[in-house]
PDB file of N, CA and C in Angstrom:
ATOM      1  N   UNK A   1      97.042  36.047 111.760  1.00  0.00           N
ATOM      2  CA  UNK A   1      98.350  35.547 111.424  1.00  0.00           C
ATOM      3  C   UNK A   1      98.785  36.142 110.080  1.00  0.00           C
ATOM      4  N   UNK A   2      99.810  36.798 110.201  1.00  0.00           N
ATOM      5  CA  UNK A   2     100.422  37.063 108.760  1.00  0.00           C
ATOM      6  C   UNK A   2     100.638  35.729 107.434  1.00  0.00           C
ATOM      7  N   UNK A   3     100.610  36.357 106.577  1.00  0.00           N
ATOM      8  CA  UNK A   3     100.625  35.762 105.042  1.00  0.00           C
ATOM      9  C   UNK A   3     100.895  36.380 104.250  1.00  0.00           C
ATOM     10  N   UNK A   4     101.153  35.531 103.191  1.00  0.00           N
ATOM     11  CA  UNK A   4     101.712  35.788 101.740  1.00  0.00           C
ATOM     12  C   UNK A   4     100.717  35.593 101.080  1.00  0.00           C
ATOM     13  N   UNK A   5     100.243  36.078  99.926  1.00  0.00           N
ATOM     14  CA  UNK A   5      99.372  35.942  98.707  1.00  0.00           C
ATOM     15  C   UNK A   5     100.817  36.235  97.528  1.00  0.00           C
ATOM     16  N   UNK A   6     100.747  34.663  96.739  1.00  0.00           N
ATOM     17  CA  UNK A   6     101.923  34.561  95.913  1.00  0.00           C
ATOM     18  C   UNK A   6     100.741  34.106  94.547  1.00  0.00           C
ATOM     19  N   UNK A   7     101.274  34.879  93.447  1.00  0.00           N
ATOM     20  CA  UNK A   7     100.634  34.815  92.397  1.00  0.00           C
ATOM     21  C   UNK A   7     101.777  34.484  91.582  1.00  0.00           C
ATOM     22  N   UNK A   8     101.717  33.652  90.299  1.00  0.00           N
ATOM     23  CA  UNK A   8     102.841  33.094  89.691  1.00  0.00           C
ATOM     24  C   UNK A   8     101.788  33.702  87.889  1.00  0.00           C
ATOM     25  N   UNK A   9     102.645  34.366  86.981  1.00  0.00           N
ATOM     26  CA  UNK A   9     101.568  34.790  85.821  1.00  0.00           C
ATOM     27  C   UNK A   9     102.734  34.939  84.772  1.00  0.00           C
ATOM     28  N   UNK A  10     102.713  34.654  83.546  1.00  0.00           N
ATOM     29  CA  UNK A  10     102.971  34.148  82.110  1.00  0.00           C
ATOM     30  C   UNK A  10     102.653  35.123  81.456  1.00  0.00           C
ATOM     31  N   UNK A  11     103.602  36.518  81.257  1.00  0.00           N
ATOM     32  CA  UNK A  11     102.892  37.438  80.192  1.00  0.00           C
ATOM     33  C   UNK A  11     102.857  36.891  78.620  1.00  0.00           C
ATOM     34  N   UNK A  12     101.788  37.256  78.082  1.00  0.00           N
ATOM     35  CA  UNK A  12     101.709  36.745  76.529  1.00  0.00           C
ATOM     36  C   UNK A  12     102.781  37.321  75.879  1.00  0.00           C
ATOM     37  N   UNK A  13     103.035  36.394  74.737  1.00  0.00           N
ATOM     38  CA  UNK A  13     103.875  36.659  73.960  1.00  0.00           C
ATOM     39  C   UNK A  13     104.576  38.576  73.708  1.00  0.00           C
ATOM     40  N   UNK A  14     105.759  39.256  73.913  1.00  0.00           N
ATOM     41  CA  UNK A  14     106.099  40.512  73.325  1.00  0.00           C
ATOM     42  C   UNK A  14     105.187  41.175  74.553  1.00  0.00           C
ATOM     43  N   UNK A  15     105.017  40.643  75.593  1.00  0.00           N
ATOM     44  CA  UNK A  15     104.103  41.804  76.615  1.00  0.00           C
ATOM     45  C   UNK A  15     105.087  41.678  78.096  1.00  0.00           C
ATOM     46  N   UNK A  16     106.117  41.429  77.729  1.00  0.00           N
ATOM     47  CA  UNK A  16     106.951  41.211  79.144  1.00  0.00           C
ATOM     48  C   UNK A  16     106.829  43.139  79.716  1.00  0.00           C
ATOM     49  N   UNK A  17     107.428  43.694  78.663  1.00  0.00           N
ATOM     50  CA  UNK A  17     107.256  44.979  79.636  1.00  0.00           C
ATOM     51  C   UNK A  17     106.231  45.360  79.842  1.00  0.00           C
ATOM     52  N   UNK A  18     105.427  45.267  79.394  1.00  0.00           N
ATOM     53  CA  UNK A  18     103.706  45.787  79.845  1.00  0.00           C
ATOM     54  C   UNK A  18     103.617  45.567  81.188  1.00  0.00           C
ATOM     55  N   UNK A  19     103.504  44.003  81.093  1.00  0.00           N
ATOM     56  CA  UNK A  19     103.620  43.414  82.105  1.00  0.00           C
ATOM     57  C   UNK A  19     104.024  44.015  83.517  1.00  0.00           C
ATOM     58  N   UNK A  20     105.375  43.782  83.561  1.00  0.00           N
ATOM     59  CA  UNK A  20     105.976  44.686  84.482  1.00  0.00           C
ATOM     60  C   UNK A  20     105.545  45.938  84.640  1.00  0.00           C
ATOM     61  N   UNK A  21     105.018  46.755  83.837  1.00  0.00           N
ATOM     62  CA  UNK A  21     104.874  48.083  84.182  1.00  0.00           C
ATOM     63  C   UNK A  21     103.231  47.900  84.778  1.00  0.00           C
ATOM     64  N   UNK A  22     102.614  46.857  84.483  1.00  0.00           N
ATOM     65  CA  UNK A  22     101.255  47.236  85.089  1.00  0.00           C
ATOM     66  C   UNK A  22     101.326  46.750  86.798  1.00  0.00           C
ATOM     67  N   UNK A  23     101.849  45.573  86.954  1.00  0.00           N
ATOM     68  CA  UNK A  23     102.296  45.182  88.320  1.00  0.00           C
ATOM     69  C   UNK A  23     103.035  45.923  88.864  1.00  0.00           C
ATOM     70  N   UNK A  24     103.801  46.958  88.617  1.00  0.00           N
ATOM     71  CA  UNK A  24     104.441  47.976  89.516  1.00  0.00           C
ATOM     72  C   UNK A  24     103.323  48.893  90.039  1.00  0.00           C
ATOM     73  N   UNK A  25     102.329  49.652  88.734  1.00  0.00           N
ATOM     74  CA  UNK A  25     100.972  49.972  89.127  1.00  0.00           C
ATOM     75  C   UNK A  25     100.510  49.390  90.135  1.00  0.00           C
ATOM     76  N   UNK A  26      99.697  48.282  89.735  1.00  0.00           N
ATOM     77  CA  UNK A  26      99.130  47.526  90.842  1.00  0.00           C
ATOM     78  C   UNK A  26      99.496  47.368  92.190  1.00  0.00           C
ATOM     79  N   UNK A  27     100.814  47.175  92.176  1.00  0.00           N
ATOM     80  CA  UNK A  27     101.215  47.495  93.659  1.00  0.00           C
ATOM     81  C   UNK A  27     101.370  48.776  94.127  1.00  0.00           C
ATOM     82  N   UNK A  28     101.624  49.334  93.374  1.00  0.00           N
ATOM     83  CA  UNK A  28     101.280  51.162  93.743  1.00  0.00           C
ATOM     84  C   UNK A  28      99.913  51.609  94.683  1.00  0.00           C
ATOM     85  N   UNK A  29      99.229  50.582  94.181  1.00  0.00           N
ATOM     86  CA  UNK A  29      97.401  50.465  94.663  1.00  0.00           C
ATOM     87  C   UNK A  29      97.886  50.056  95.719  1.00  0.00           C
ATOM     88  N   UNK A  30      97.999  48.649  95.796  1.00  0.00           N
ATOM     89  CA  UNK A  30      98.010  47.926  96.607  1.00  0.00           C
ATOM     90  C   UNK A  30      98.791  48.181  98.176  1.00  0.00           C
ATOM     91  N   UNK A  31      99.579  48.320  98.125  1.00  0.00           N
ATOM     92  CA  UNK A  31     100.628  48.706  99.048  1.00  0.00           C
ATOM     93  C   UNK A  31      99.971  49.487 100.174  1.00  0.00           C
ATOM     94  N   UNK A  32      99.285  51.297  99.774  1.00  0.00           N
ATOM     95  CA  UNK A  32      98.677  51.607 101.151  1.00  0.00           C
ATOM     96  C   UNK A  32      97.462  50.595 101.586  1.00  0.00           C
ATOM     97  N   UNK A  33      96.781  49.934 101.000  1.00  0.00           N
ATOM     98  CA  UNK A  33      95.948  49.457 101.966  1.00  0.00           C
ATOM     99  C   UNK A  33      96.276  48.803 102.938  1.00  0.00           C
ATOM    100  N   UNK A  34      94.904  49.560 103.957  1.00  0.00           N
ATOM    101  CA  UNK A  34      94.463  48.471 105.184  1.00  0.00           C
ATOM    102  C   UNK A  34      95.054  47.131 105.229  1.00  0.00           C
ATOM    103  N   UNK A  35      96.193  46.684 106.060  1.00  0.00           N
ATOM    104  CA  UNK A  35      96.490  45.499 106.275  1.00  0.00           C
ATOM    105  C   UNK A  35      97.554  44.766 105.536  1.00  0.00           C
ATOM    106  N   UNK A  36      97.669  46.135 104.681  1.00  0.00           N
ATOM    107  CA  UNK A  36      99.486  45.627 103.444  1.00  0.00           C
ATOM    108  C   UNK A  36     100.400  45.381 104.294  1.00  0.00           C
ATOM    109  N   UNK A  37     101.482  44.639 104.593  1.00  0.00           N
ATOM    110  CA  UNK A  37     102.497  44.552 104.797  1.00  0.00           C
ATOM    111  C   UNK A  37     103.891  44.962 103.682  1.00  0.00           C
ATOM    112  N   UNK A  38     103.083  45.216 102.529  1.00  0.00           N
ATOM    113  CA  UNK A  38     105.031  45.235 101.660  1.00  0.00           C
ATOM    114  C   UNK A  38     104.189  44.006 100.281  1.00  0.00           C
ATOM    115  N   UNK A  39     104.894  44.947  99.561  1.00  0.00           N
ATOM    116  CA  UNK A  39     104.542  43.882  97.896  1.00  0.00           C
ATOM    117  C   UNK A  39     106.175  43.919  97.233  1.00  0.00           C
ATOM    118  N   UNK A  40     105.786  42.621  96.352  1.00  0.00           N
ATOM    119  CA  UNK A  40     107.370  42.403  95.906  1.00  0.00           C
ATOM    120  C   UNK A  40     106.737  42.045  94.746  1.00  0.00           C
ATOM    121  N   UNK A  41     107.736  42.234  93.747  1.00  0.00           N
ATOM    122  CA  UNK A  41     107.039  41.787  92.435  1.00  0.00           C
ATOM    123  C   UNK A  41     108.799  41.241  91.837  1.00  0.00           C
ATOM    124  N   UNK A  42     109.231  39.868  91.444  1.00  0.00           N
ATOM    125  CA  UNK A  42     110.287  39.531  91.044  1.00  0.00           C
ATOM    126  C   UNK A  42     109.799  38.587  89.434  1.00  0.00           C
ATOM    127  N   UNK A  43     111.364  38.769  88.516  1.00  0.00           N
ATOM    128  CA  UNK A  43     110.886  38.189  87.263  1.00  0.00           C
ATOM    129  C   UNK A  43     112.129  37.181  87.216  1.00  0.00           C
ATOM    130  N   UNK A  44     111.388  36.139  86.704  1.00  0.00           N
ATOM    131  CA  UNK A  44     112.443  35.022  86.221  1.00  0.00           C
ATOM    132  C   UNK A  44     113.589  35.746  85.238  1.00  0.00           C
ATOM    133  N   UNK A  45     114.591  35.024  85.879  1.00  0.00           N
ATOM    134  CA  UNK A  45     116.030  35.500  85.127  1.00  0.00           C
ATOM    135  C   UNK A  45     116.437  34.798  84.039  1.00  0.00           C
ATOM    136  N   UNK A  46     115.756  33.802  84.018  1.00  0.00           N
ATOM    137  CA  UNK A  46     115.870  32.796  82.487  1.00  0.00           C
ATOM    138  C   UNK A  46     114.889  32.634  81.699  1.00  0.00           C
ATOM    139  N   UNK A  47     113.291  33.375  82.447  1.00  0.00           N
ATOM    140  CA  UNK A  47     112.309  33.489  81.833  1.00  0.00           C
ATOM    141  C   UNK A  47     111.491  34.434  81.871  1.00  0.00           C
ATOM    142  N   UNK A  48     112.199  35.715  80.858  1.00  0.00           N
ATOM    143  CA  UNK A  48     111.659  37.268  81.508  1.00  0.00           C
ATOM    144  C   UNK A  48     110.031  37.243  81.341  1.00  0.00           C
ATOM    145  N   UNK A  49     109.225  36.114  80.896  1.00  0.00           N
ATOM    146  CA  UNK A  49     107.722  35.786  80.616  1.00  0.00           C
ATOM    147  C   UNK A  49     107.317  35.608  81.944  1.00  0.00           C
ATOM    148  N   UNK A  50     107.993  35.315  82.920  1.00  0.00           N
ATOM    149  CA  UNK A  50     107.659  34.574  84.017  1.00  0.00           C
ATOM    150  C   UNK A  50     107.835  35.693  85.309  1.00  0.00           C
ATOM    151  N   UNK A  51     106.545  35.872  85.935  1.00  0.00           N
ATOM    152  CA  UNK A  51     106.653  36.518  86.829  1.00  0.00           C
ATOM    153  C   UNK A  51     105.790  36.506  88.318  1.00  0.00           C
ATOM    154  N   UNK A  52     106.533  36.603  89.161  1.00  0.00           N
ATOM    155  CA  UNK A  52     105.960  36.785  90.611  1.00  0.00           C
ATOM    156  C   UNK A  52     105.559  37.778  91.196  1.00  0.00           C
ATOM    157  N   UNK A  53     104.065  37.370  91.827  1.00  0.00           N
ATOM    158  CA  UNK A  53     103.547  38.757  92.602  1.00  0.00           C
ATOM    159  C   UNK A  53     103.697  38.760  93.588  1.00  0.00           C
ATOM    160  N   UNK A  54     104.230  39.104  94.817  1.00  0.00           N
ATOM    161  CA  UNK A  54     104.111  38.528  96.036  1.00  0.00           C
ATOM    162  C   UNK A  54     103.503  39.816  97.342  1.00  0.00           C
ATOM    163  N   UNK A  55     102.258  39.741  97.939  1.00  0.00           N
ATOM    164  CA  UNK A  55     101.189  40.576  98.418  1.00  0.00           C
ATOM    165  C   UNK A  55     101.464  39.958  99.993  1.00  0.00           C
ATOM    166  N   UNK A  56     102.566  40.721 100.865  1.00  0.00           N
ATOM    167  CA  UNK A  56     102.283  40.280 102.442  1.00  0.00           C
ATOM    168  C   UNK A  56     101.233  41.179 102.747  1.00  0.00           C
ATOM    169  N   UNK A  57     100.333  40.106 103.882  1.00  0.00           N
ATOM    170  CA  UNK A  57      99.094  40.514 104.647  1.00  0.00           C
ATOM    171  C   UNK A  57      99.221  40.631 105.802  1.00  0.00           C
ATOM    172  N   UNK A  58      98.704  41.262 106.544  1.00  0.00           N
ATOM    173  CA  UNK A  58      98.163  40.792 107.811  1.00  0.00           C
ATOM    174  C   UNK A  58      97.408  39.714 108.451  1.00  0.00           C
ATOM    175  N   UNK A  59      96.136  39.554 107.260  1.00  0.00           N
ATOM    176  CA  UNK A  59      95.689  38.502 107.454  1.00  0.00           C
ATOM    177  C   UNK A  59      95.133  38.124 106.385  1.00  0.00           C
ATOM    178  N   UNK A  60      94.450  37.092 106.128  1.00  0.00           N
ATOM    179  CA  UNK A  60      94.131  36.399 104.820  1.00  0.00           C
ATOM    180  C   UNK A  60      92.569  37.504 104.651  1.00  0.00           C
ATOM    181  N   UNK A  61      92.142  37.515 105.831  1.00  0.00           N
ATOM    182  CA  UNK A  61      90.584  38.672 105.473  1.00  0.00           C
ATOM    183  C   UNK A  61      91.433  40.017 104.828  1.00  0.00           C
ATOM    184  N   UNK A  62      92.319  40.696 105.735  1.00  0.00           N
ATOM    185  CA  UNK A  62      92.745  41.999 104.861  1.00  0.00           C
ATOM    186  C   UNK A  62      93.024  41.455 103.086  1.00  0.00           C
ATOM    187  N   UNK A  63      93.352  40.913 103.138  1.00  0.00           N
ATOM    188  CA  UNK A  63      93.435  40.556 101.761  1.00  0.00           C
ATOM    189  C   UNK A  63      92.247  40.349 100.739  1.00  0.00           C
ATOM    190  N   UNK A  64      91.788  39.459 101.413  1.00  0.00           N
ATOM    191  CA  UNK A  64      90.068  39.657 100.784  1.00  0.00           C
ATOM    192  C   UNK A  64      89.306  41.232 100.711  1.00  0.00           C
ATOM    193  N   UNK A  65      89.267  41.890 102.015  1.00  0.00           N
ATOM    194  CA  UNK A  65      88.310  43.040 102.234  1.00  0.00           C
ATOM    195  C   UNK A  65      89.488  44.153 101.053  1.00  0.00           C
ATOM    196  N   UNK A  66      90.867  43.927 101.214  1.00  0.00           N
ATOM    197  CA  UNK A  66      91.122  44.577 100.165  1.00  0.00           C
ATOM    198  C   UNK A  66      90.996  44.508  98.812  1.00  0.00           C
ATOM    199  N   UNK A  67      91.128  43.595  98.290  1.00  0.00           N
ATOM    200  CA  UNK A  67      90.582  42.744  96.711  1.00  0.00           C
ATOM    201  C   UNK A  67      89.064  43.579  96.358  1.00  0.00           C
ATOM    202  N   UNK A  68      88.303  43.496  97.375  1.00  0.00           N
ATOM    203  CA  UNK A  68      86.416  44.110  97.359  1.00  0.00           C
ATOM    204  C   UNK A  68      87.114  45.546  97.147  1.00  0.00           C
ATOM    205  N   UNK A  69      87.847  45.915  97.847  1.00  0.00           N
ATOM    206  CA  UNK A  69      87.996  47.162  98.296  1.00  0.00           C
ATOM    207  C   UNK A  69      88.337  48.343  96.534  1.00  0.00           C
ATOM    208  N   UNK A  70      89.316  47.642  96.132  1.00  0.00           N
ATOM    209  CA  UNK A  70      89.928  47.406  94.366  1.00  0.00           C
ATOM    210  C   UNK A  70      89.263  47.748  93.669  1.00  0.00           C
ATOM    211  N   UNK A  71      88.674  46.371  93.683  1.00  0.00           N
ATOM    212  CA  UNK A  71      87.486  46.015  92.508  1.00  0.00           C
ATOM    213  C   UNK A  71      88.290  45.638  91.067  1.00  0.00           C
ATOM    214  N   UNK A  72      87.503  44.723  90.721  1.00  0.00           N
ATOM    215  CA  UNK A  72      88.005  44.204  89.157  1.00  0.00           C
ATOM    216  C   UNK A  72      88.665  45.029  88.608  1.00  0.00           C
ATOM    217  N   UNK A  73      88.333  46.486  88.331  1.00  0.00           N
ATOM    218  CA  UNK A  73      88.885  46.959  87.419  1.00  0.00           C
ATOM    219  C   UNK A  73      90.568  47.624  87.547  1.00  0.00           C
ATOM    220  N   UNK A  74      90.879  47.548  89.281  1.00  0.00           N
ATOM    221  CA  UNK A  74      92.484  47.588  89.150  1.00  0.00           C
ATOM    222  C   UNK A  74      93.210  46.546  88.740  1.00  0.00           C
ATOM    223  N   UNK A  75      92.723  45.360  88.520  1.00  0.00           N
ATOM    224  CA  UNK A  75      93.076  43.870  87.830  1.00  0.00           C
ATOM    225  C   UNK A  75      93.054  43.739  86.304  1.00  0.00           C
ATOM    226  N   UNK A  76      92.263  44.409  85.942  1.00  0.00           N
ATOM    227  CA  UNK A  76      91.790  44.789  84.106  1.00  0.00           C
ATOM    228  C   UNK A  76      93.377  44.612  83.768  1.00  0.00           C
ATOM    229  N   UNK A  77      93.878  45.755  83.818  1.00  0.00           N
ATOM    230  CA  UNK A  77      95.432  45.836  82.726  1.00  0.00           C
ATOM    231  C   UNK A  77      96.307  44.821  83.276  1.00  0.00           C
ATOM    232  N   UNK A  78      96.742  44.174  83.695  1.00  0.00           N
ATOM    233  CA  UNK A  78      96.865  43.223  84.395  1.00  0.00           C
ATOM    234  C   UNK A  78      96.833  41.640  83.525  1.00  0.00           C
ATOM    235  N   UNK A  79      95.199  41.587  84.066  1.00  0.00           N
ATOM    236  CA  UNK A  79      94.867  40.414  83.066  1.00  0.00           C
ATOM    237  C   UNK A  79      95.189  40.683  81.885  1.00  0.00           C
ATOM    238  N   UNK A  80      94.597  41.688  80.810  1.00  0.00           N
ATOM    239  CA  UNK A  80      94.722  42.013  79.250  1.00  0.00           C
ATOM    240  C   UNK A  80      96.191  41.616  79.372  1.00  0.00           C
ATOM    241  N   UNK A  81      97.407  41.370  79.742  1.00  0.00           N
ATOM    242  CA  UNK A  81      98.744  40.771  79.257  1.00  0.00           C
ATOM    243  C   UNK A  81      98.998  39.531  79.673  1.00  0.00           C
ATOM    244  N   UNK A  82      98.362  38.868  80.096  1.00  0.00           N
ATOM    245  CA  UNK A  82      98.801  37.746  80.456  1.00  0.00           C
ATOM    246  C   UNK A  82      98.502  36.334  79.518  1.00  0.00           C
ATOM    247  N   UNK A  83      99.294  35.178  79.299  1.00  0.00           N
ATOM    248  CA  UNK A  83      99.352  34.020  78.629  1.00  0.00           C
ATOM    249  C   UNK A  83      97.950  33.470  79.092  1.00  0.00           C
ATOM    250  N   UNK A  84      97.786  33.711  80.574  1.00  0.00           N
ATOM    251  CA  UNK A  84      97.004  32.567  80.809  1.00  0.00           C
ATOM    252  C   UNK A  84      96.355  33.060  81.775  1.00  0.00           C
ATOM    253  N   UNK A  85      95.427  32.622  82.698  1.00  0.00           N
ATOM    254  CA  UNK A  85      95.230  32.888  83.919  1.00  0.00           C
ATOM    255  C   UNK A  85      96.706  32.670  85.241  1.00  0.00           C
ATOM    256  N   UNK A  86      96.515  33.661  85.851  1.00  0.00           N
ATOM    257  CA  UNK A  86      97.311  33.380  87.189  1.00  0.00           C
ATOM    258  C   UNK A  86      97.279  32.274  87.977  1.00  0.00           C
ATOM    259  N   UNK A  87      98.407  31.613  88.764  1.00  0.00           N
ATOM    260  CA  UNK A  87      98.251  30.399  89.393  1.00  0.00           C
ATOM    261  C   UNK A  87      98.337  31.655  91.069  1.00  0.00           C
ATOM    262  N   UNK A  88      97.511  31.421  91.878  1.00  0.00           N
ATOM    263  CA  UNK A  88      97.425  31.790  93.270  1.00  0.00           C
ATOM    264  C   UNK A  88      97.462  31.118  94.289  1.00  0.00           C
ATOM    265  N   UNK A  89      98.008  31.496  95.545  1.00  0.00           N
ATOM    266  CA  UNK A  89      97.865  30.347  96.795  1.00  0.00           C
ATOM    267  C   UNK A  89      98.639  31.507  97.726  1.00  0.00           C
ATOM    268  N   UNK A  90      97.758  31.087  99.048  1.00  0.00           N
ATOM    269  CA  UNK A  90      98.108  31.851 100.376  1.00  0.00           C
ATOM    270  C   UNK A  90      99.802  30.575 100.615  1.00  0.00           C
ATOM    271  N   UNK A  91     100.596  31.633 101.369  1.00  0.00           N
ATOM    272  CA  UNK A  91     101.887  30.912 102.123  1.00  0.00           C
ATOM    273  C   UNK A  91     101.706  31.270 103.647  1.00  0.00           C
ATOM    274  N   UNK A  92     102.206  30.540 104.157  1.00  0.00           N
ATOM    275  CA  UNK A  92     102.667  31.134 105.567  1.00  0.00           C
ATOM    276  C   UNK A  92     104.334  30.984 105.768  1.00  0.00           C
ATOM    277  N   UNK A  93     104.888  32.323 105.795  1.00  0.00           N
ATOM    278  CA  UNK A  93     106.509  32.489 105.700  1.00  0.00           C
ATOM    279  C   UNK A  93     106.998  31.598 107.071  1.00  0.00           C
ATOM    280  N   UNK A  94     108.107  30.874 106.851  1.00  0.00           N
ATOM    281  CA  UNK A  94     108.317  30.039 108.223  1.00  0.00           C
ATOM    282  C   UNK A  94     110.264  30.183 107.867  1.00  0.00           C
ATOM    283  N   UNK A  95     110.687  31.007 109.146  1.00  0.00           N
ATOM    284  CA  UNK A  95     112.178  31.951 109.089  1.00  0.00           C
ATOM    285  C   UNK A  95     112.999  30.334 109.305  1.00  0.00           C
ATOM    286  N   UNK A  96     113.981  30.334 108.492  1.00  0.00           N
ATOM    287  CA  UNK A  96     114.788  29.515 108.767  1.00  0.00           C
ATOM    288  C   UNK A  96     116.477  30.431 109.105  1.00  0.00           C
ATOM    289  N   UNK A  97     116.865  30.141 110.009  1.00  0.00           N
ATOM    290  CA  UNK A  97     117.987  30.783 110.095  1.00  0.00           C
ATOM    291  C   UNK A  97     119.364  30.211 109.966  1.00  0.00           C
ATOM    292  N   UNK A  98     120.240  30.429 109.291  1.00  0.00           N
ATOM    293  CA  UNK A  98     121.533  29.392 109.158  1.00  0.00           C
ATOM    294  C   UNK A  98     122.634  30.204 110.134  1.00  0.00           C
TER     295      UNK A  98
END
């Protein structure tokens, strides 16, 4: 079943563009792998500190076997800007149509 891997992350103080520029990286990685569907990366408009990762899967394992696949160290620059640790959680997208 398809999914979302939504990461919510707080760049530290004066690191908003870092920030952004390393998550464009990261999804640069991310994107061809095995089982990517499409990465989105959006920033709060009232809180340029505030930013969303958003990683569609195929399945919650592609996501895992890709993470192994990585390895810590495409995550390194990443972490080094951030306030805090990342808040994470799988979604399952459910289409509402008006």
């Amino acid at each position: 079943m398809p999914v979302l891997r939504h990461y919510r992350m707080q760049a530290a103080e004066g690191r908003d563009a870092e920030l952004k520029a390393a998550l464009l990286t990261l999804a640069g990685q991310v994107a061809p792998l095995d089982g990517c569907e499409g990465v989105e990366l959006m920033i709060d408009v009232q809180d340029p500190h505030l930013c969303m990762f958003v990683e569609h899967w195929a399945s919650i394992d592609h996501h895992k076997a890709a993470g192994a696949a990585l390895g810590k160290q495409a995550f390194a620059p990443v972490m080094a800007l951030l306030a805090g640790p990342p808040e994470g959680c799988y979604l399952e997208q459910v289409a509402i149509r008006g």
